[in-house]
C-alpha atoms as a PDB file:
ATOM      1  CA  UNK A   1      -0.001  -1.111  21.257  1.00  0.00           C
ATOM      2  CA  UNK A   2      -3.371  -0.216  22.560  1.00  0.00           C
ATOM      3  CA  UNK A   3      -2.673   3.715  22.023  1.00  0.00           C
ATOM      4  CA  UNK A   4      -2.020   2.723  18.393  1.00  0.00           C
ATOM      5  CA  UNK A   5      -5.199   0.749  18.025  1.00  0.00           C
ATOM      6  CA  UNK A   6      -6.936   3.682  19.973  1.00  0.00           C
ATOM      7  CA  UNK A   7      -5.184   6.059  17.635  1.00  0.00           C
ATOM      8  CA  UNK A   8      -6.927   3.969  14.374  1.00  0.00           C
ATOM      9  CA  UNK A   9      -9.926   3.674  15.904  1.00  0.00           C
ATOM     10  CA  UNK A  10     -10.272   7.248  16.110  1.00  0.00           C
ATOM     11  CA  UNK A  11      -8.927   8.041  12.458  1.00  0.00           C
ATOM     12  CA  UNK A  12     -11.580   5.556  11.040  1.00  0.00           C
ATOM     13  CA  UNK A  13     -14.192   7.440  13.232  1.00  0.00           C
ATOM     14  CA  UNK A  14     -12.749  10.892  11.377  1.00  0.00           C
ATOM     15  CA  UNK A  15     -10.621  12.357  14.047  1.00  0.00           C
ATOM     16  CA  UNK A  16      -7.876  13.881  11.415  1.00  0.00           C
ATOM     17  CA  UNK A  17      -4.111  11.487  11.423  1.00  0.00           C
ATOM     18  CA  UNK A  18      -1.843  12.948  13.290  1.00  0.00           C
ATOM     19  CA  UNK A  19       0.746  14.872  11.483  1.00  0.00           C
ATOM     20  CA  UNK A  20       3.808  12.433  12.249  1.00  0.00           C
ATOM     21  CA  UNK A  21       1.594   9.787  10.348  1.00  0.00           C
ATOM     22  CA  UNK A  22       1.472  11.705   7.663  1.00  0.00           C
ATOM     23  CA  UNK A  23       5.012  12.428   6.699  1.00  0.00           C
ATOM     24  CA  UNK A  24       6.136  10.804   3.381  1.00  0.00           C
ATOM     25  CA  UNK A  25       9.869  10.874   2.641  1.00  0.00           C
ATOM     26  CA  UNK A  26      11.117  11.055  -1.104  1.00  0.00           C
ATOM     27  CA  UNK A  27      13.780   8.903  -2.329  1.00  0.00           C
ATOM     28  CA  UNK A  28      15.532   8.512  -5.353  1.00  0.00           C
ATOM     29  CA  UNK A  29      15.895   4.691  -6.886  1.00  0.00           C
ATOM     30  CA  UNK A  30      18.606   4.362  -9.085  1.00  0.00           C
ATOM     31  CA  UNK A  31      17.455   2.314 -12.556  1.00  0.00           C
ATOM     32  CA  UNK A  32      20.867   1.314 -12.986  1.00  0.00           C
ATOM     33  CA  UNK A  33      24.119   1.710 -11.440  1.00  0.00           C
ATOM     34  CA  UNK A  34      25.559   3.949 -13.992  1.00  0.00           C
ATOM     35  CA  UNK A  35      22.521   6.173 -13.800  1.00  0.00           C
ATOM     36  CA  UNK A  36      24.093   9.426 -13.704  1.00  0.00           C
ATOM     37  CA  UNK A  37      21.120  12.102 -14.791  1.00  0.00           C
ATOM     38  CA  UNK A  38      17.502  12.619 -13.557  1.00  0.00           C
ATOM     39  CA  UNK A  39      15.727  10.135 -15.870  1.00  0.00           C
ATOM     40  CA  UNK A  40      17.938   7.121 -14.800  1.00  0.00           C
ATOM     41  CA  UNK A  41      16.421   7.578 -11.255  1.00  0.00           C
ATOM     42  CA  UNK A  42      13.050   6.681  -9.649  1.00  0.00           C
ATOM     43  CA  UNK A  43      11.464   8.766  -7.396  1.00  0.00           C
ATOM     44  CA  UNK A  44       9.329   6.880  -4.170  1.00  0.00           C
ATOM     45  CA  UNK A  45       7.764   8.216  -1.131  1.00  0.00           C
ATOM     46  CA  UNK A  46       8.274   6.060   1.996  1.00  0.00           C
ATOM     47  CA  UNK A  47       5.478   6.420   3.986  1.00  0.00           C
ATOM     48  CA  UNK A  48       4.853   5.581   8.051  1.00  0.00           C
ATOM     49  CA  UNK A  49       4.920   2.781   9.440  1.00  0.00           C
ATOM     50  CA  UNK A  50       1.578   3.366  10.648  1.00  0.00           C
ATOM     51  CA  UNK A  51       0.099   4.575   7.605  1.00  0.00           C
ATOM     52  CA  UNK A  52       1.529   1.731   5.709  1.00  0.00           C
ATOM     53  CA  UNK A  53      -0.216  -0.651   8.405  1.00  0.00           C
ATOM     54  CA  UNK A  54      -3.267   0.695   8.374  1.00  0.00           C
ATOM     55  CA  UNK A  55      -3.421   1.014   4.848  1.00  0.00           C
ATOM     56  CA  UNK A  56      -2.470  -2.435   4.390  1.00  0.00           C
ATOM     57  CA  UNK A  57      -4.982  -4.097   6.742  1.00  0.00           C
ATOM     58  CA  UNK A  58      -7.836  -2.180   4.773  1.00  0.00           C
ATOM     59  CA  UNK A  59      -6.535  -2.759   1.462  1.00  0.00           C
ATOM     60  CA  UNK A  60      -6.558  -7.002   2.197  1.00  0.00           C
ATOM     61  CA  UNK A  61     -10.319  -6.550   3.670  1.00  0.00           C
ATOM     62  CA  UNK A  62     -11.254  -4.575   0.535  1.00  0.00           C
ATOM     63  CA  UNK A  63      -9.962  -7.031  -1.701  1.00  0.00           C
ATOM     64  CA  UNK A  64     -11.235 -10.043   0.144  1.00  0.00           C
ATOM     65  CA  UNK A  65     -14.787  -8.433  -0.651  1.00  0.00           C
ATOM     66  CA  UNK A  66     -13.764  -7.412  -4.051  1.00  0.00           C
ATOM     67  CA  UNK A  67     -12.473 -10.992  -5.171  1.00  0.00           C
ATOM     68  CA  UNK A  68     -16.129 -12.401  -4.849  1.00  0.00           C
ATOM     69  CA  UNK A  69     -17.054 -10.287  -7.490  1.00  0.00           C
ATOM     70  CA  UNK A  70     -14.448 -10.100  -9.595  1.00  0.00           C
ATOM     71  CA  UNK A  71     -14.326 -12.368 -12.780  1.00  0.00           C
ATOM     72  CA  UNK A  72     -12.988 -15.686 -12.937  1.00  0.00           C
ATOM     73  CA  UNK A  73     -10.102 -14.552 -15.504  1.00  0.00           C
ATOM     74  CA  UNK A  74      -9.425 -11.152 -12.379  1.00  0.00           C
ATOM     75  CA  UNK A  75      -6.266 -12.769 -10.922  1.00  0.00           C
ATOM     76  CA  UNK A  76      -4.297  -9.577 -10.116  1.00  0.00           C
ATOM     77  CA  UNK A  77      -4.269  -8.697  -6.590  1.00  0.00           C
ATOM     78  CA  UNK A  78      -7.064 -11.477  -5.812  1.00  0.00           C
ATOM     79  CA  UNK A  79      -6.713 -13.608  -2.881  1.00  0.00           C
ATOM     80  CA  UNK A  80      -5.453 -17.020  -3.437  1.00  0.00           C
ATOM     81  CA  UNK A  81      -4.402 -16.223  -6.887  1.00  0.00           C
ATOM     82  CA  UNK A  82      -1.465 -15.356  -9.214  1.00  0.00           C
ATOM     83  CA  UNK A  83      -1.203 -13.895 -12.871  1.00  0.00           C
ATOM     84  CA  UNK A  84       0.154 -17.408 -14.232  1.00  0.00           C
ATOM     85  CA  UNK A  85      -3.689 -18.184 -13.614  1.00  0.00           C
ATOM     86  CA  UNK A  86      -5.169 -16.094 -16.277  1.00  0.00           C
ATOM     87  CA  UNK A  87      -2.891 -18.383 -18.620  1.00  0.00           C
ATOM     88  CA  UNK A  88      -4.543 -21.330 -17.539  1.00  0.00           C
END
C-alpha cells in the first residue's frame, strides 16, 4: 500500500503515471439482448484500478468544495443530495 500512496504522491507532484495505469480496455455493452449490429452496442473503456481510485478520491474532494457554491436547486452530483430534491 505505501508504494501506491508513494506512487500518487508523485503523480500529483507531476512525475508522469506509469504506463500500466494508463491502459483503458474497450468493451462493448449490449443495449439489448437481441442486439445484433453496431448501433445496438455500447462502447466503454474500463480503466485501472488505480486510475479509477485516484480519480475518484479527487473527484469527491472537488465536489465537496464545489457544493458550497453551487445553487440551492444544483442537486446533481452534490453531496448529501439527490435529483428528487430539485422537485421539492
Amino acid at each position: 500500500i505505501t508504494a501506491i500512496l508513494d506512487g500518487f504522491h508523485a503523480i500529483e507532484h507531476g512525475q508522469a503515471w506509469p504506463k500500466q495505469w494508463c491502459v483503458g480496455l474497450i468493451h462493448c455493452l449490449q443495449k439489448r439482448d437481441t442486439s445484433t449490429a453496431v448501433e445496438g452496442y455500447r462502447p466503454i473503456t474500463v480503466m485501472s484500478l488505480f486510475y479509477r481510485l485516484l480519480t475518484g478520491i479527487r473527484a469527491g474532494q472537488i465536489l465537496a468544495q464545489l457544493s458550497c457554491q453551487a445553487a440551492s436547486m444544483q442537486c446533481g452530483f452534490m453531496q448529501g443530495k439527490e435529483a428528487a430534491d430539485a422537485a421539492a
